[in-house]
N, C-alpha and C. Protein backbone atom coordinates (compact mmCIF):
# COMPACT_ATOMS: atom_id res chain seq x y z
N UNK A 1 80.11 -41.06 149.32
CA UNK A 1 79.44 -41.61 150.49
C UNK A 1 77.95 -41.36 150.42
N UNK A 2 77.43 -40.19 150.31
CA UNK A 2 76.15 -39.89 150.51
C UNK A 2 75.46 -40.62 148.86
N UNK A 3 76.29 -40.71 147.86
CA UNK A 3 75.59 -41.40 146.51
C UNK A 3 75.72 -43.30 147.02
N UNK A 4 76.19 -43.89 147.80
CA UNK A 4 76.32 -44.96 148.23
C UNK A 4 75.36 -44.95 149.22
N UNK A 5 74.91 -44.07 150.04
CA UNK A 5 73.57 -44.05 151.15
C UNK A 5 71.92 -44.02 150.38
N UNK A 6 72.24 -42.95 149.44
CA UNK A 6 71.08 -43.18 148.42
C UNK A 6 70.60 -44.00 147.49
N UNK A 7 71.63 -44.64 146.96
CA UNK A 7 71.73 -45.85 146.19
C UNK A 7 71.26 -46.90 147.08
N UNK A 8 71.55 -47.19 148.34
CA UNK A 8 70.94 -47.94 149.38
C UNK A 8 69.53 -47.69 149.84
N UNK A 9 69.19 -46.55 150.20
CA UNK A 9 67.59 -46.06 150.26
C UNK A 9 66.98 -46.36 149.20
N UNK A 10 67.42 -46.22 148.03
CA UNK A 10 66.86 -46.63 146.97
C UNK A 10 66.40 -47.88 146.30
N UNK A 11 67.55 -48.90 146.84
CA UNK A 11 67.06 -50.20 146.54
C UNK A 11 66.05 -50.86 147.47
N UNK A 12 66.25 -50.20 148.90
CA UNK A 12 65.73 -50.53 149.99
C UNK A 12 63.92 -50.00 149.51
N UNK A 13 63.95 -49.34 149.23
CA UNK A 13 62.53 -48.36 148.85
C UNK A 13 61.91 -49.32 147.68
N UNK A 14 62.57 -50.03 146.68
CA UNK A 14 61.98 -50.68 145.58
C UNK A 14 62.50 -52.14 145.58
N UNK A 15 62.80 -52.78 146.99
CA UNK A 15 62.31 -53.92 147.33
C UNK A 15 61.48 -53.75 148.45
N UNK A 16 61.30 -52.82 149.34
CA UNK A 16 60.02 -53.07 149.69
C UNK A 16 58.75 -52.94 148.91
N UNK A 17 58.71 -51.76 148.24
CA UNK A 17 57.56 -51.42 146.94
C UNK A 17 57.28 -52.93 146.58
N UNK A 18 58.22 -53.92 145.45
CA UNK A 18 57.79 -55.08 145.23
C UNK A 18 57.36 -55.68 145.97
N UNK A 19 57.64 -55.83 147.48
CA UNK A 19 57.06 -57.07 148.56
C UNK A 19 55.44 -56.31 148.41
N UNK A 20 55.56 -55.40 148.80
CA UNK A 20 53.69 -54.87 148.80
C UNK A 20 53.03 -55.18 147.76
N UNK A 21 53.40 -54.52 146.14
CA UNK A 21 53.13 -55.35 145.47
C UNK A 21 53.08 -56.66 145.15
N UNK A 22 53.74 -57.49 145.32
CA UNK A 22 53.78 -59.62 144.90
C UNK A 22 52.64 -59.22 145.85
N UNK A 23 52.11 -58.84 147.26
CA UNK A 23 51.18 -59.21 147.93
C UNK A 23 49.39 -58.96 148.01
N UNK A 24 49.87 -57.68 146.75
CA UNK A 24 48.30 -57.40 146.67
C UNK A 24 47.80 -58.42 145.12
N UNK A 25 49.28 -59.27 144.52
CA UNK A 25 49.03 -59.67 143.25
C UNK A 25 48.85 -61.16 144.31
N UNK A 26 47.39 -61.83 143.80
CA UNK A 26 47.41 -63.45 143.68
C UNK A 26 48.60 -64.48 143.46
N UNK A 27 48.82 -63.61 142.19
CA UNK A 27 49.30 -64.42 141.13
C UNK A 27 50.88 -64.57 141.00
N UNK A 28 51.15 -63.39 142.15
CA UNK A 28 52.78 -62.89 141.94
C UNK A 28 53.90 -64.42 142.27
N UNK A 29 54.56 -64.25 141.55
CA UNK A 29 55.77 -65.44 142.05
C UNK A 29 56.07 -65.14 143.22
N UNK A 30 56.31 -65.75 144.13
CA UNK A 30 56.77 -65.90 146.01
C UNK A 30 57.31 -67.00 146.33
N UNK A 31 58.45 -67.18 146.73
CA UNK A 31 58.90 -68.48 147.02
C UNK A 31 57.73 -69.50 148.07
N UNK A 32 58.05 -70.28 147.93
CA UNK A 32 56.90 -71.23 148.69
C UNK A 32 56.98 -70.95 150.55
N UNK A 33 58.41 -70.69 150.49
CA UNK A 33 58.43 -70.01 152.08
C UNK A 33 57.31 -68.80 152.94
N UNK A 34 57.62 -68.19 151.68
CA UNK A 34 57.05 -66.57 151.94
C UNK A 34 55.33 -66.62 151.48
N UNK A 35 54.96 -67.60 150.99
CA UNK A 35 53.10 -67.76 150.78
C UNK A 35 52.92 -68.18 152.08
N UNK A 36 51.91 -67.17 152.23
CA UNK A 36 50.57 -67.60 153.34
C UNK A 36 49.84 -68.73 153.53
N UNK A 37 49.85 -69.77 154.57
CA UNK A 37 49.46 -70.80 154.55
C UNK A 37 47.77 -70.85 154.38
N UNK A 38 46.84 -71.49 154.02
CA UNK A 38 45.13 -71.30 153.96
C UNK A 38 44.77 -70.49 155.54
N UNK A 39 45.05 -71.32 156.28
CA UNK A 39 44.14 -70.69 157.04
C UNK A 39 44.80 -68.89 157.19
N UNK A 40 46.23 -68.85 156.99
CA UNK A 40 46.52 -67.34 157.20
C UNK A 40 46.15 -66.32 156.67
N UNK A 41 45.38 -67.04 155.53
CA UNK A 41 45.07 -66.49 154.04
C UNK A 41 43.81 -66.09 154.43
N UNK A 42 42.94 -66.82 154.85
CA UNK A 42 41.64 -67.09 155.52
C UNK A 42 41.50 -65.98 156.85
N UNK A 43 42.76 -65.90 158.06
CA UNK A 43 42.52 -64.56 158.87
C UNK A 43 42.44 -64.09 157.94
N UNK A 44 43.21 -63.55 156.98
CA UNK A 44 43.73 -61.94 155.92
C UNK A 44 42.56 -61.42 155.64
N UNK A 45 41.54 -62.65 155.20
CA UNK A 45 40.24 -62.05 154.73
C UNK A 45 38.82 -62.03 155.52
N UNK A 46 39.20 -62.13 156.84
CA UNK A 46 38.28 -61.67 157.48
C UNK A 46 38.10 -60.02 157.18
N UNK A 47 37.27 -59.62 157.59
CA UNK A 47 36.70 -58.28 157.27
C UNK A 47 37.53 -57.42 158.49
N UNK A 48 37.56 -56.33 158.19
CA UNK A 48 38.30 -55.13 159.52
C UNK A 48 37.41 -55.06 160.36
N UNK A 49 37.98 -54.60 161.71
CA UNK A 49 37.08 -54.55 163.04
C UNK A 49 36.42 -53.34 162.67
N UNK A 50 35.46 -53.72 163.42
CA UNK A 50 34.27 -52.31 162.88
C UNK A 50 33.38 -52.56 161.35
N UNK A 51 33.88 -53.38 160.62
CA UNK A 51 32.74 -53.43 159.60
C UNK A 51 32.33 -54.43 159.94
N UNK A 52 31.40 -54.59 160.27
CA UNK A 52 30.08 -55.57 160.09
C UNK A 52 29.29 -55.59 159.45
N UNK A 53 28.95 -56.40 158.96
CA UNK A 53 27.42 -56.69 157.93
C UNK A 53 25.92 -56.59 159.33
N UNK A 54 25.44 -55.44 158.60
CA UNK A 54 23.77 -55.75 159.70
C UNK A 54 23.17 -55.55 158.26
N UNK A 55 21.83 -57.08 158.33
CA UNK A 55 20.83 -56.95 157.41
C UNK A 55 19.79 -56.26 157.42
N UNK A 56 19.56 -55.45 155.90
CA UNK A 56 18.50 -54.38 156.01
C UNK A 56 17.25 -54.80 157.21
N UNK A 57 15.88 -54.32 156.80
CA UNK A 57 14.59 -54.45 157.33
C UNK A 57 14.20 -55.76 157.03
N UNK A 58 14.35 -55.31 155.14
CA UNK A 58 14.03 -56.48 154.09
C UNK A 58 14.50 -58.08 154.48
N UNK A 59 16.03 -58.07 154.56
CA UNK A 59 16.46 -59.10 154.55
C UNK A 59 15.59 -59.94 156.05
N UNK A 60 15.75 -59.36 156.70
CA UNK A 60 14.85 -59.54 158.51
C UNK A 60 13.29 -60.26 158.27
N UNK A 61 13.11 -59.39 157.44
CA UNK A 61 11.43 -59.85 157.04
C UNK A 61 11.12 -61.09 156.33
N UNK A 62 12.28 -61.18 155.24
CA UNK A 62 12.36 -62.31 154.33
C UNK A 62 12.22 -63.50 154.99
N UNK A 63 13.18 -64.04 156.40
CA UNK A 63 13.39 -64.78 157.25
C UNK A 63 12.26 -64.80 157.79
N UNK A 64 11.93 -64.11 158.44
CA UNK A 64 10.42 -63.80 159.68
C UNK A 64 9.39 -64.51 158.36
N UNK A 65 8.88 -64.42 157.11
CA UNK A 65 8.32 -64.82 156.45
C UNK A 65 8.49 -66.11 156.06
N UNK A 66 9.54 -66.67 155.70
CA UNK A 66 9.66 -67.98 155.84
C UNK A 66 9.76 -69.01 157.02
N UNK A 67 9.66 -68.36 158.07
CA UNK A 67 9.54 -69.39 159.47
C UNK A 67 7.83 -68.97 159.60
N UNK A 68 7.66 -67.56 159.37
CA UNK A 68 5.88 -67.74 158.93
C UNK A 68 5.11 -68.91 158.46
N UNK A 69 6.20 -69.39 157.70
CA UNK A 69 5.01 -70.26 156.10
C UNK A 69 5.49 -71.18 156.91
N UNK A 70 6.74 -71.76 157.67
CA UNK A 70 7.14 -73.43 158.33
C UNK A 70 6.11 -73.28 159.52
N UNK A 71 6.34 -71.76 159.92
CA UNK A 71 4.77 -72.38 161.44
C UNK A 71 3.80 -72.67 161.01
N UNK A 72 3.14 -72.31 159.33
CA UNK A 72 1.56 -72.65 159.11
C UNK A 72 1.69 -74.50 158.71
N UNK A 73 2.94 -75.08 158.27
CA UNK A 73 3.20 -76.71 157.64
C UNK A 73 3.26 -77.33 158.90
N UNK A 74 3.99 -76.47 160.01
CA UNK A 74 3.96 -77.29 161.11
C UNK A 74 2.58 -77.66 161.77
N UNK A 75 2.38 -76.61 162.11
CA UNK A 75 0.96 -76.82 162.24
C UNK A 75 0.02 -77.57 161.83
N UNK A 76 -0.20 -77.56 160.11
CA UNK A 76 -1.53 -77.81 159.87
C UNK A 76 -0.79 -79.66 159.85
N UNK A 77 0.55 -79.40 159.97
CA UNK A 77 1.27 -81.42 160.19
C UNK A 77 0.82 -81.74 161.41
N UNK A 78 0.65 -81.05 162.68
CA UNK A 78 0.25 -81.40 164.08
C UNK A 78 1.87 -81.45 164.76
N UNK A 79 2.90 -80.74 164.33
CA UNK A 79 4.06 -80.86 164.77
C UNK A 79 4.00 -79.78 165.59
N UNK A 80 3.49 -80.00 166.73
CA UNK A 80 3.64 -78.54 167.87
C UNK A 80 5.20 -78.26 168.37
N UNK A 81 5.81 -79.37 168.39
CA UNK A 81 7.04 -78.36 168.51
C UNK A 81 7.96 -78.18 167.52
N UNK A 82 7.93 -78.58 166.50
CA UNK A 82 8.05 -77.36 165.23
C UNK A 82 7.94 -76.43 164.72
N UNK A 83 6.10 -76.47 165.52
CA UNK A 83 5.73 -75.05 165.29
C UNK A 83 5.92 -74.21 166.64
N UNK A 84 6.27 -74.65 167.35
CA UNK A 84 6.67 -74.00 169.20
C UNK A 84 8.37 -73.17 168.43
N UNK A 85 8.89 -74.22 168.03
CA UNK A 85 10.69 -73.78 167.52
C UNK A 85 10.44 -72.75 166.44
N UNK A 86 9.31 -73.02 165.24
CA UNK A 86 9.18 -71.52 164.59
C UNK A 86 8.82 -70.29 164.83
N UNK A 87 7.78 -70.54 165.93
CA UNK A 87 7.19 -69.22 166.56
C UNK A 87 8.07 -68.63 167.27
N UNK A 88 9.44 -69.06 167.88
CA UNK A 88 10.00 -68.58 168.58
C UNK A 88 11.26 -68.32 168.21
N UNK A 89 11.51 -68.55 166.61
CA UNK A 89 12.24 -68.15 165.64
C UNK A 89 11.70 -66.30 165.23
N UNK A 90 10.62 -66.62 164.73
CA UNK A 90 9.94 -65.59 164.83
C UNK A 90 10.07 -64.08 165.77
N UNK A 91 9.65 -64.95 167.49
CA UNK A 91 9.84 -63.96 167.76
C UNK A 91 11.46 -63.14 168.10
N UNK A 92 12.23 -64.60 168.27
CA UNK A 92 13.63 -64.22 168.33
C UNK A 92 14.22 -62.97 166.87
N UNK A 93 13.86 -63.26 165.56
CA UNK A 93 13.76 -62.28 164.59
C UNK A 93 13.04 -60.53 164.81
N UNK A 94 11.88 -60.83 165.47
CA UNK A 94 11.41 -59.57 165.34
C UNK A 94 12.37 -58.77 166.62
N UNK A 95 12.71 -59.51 167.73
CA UNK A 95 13.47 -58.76 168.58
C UNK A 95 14.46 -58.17 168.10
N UNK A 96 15.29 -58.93 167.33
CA UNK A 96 16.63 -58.26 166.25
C UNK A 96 16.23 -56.71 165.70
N UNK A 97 15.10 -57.27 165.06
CA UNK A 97 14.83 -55.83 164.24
C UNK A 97 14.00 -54.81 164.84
N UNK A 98 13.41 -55.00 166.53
CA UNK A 98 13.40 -53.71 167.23
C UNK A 98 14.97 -53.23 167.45
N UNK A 99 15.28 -54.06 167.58
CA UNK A 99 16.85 -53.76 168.38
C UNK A 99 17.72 -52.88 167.49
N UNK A 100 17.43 -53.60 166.30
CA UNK A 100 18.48 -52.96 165.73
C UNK A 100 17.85 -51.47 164.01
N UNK A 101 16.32 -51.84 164.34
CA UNK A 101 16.05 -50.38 163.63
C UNK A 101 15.12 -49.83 164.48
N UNK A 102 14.82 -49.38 165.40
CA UNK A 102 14.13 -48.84 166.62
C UNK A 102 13.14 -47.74 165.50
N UNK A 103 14.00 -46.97 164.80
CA UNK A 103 12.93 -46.38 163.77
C UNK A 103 13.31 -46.54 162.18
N UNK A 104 11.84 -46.48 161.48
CA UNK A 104 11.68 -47.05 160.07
C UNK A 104 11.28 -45.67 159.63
N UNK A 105 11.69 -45.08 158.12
CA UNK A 105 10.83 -44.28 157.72
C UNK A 105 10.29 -43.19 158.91
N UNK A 106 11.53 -42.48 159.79
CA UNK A 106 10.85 -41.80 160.96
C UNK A 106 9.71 -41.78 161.24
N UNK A 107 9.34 -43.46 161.71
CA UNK A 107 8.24 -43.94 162.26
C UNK A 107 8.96 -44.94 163.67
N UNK A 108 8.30 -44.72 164.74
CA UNK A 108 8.48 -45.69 165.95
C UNK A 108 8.36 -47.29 165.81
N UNK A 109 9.46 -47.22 164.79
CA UNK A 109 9.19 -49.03 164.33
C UNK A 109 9.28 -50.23 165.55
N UNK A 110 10.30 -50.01 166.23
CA UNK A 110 9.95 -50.76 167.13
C UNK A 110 8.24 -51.26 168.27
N UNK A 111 8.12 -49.64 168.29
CA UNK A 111 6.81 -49.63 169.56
C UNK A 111 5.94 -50.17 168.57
N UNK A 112 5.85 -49.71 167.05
CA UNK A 112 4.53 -50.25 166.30
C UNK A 112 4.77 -51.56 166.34
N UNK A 113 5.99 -52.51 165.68
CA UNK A 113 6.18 -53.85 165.93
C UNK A 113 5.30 -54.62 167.31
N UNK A 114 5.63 -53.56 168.32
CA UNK A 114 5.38 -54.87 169.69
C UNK A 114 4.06 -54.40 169.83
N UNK A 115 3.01 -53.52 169.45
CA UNK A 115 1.94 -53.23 169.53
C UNK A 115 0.98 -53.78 168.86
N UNK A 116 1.59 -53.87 167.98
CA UNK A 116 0.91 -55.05 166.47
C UNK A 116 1.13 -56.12 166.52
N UNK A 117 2.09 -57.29 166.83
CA UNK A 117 2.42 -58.23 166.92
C UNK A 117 2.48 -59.06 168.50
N UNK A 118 2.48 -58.27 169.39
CA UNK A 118 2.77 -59.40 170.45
C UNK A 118 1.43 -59.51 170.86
N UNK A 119 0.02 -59.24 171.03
CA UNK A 119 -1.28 -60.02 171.03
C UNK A 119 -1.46 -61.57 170.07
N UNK A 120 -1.31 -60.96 168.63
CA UNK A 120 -1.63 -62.30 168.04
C UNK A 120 -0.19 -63.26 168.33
N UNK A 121 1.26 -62.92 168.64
CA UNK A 121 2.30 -64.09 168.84
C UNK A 121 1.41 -64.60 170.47
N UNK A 122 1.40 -63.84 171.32
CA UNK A 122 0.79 -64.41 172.90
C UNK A 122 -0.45 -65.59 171.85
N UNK A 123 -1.61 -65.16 171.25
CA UNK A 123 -2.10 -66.29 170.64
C UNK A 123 -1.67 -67.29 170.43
N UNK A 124 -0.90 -67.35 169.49
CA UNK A 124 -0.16 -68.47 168.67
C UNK A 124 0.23 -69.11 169.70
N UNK A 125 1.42 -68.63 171.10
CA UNK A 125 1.74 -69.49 171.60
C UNK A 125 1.20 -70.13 172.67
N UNK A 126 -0.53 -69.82 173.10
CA UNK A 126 -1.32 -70.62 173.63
C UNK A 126 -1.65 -71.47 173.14
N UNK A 127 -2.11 -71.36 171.69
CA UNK A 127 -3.11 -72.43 170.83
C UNK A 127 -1.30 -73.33 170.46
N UNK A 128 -0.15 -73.20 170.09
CA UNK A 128 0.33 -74.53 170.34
C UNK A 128 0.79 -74.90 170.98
N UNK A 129 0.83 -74.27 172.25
CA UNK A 129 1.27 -75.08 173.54
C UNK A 129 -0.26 -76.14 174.34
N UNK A 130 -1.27 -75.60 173.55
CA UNK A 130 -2.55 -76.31 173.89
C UNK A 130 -2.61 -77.57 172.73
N UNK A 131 -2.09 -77.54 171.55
CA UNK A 131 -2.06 -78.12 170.46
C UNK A 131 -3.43 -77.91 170.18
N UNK A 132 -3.99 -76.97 169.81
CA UNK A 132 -5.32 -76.33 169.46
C UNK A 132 -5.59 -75.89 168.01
N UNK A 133 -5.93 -76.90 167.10
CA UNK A 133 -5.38 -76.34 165.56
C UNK A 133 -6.29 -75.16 165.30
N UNK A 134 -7.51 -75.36 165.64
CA UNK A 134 -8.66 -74.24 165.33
C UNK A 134 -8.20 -72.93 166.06
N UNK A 135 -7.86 -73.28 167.49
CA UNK A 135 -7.11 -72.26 167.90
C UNK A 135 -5.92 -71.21 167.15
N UNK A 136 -5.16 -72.47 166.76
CA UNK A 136 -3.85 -72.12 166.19
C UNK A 136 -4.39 -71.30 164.98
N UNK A 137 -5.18 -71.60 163.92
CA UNK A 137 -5.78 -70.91 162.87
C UNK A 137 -6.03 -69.37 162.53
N UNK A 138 -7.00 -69.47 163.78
CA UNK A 138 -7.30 -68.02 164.03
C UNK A 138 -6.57 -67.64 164.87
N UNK A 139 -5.27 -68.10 165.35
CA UNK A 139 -4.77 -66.88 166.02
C UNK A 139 -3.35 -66.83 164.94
N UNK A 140 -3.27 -67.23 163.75
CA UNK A 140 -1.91 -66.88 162.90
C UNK A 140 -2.96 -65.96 161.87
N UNK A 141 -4.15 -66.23 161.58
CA UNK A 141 -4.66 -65.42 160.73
C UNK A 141 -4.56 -63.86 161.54
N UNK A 142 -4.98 -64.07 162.64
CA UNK A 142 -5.07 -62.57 163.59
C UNK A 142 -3.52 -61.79 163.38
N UNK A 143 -2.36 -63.01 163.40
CA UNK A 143 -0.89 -62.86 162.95
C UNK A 143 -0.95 -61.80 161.81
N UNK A 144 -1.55 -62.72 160.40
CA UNK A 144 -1.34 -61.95 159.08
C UNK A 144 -1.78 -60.57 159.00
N UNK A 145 -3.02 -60.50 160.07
CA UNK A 145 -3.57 -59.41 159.59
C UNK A 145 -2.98 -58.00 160.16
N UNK A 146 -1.76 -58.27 161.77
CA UNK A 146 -1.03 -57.96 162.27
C UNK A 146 0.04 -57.28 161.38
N UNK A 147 0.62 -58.46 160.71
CA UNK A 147 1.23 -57.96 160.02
C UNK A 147 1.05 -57.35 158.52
N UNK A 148 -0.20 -57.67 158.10
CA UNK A 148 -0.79 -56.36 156.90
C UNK A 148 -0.72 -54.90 157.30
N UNK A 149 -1.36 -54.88 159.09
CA UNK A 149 -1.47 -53.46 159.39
C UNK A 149 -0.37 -52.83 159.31
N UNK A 150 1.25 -53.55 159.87
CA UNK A 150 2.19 -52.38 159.97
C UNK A 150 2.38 -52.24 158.65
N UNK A 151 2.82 -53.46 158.08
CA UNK A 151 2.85 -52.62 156.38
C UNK A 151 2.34 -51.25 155.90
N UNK A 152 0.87 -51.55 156.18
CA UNK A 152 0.12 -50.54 156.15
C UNK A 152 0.72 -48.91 156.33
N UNK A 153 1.04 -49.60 158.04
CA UNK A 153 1.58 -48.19 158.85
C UNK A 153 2.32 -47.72 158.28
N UNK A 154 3.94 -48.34 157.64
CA UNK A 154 5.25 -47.77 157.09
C UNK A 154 5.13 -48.11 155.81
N UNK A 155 3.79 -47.59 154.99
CA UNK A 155 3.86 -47.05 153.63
C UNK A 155 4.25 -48.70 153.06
N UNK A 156 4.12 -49.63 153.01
CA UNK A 156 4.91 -50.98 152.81
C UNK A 156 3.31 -52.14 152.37
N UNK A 157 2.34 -51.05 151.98
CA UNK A 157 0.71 -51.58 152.29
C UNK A 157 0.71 -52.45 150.57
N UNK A 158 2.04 -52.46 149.94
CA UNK A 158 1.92 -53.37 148.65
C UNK A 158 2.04 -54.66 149.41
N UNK A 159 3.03 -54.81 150.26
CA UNK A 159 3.32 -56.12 150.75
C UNK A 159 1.97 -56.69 151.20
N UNK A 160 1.60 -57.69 151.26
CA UNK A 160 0.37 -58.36 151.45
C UNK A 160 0.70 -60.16 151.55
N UNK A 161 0.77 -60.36 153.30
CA UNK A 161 1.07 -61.18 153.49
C UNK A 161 -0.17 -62.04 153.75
N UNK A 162 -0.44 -63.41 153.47
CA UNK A 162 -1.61 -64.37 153.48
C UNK A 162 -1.01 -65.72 154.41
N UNK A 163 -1.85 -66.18 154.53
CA UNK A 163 -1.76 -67.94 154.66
C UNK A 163 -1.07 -68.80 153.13
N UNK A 164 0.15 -69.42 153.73
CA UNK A 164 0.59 -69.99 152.42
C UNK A 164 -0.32 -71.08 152.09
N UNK A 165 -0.68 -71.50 150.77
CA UNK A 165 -1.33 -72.28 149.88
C UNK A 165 -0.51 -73.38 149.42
N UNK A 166 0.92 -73.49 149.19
CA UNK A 166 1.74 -74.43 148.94
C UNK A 166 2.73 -74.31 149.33
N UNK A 167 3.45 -75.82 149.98
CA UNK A 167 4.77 -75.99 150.47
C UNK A 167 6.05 -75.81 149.80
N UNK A 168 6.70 -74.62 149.57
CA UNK A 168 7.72 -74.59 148.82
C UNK A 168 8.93 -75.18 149.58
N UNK A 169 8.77 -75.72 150.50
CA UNK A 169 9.92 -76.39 151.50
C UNK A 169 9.19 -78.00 151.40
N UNK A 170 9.77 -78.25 150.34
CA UNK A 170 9.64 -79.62 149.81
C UNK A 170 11.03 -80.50 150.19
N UNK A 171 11.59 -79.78 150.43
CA UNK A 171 13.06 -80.46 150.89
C UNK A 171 12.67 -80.97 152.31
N UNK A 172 11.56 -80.27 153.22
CA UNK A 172 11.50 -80.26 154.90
C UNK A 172 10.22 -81.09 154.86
N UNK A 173 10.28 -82.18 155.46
CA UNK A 173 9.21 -83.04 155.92
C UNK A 173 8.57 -82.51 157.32
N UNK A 174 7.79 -81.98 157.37
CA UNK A 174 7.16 -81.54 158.82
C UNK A 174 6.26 -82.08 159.53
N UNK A 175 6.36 -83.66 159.20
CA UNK A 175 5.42 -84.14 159.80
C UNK A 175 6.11 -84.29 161.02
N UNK A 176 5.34 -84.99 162.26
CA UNK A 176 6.02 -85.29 163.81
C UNK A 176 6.85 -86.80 163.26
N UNK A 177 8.47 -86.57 164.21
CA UNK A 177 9.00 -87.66 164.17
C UNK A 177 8.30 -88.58 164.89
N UNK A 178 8.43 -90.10 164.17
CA UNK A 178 7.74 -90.63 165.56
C UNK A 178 9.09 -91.18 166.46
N UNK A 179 8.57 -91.66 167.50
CA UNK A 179 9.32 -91.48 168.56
C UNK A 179 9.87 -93.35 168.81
């Protein structure tokens, strides 16, 4: 009796073992019943609760830099609300990254961010809500130099951001639709 109970635990123990295994294998034979349909397949590989992806500083900046270079095309195109939707890309970005690194390099990254940056963004978004290009000019240059200083501040003084010189968003026409 008890070699007939174990013999049963036993098979029971190494058909479940195989089901776990066929399931961590791709490749395992499974009757067509027992495969996961796409989209079930698709929950499976969502990520576990609690891991989330948050992008470094870097990745934050990368973005903030390229809606940089579309507000200077918008602009110098006369597309004010292109450049109204980038600036406020912009500032929607830098809010993320007070929010979510408050400090850099145990430095007050956030307070330096809004200390450095929200004079020349208040600029920017007079001169294109005025559609003021000369305006607009000097107040994104006042921008760059904004953002040279924090560099500066958090040791980051290689980075050296300018006025772009060429449109690498050759795919994006920025002139104004006409209407």
């Amino acid at each position: 009796m008890h070699l007939r109970l174990l013999a049963a635990a036993f098979i029971a123990a190494a058909f479940c073992a195989s089901v776990v295994m066929a399931q961590d294998k791709p490749d395992a034979k499974m009757p067509d019943a027992a495969k996961p349909t796409a989209s079930e397949q698709q929950a499976n590989d969502k990520p576990e609760p609690g891991k989330t992806y948050v992008p470094g500083i870097e990745q934050f900046m990368n973005v903030i830099q390229t809606e940089h270079t579309k507000l200077w095309f918008a602009a110098q195109a006369k597309n004010w609300d292109l450049a109204a939707y980038n600036l406020g890309e912009i500032k929607e970005l830098l809010g993320d990254v007070q929010d979510l690194y408050p400090k850099f390099k145990s430095l007050p990254f956030a307070d330096m961010t809004d200390a450095v940056v929200t004079g020349p963004i208040g600029e920017l978004e007079k001169a294109v809500d005025a559609k003021d290009g000369k305006k607009f000019a000097a107040a994104y240059d006042n921008l760059v130099t904004a953002c040279n200083g924090c560099h500066e501040g958090t040791q980051m003084g290689f980075v050296v951001i300018q006025r772009p010189t060429v449109n690498q968003f050759s795919n994006q026409n920025f002139a104004r639709k006409k209407k």
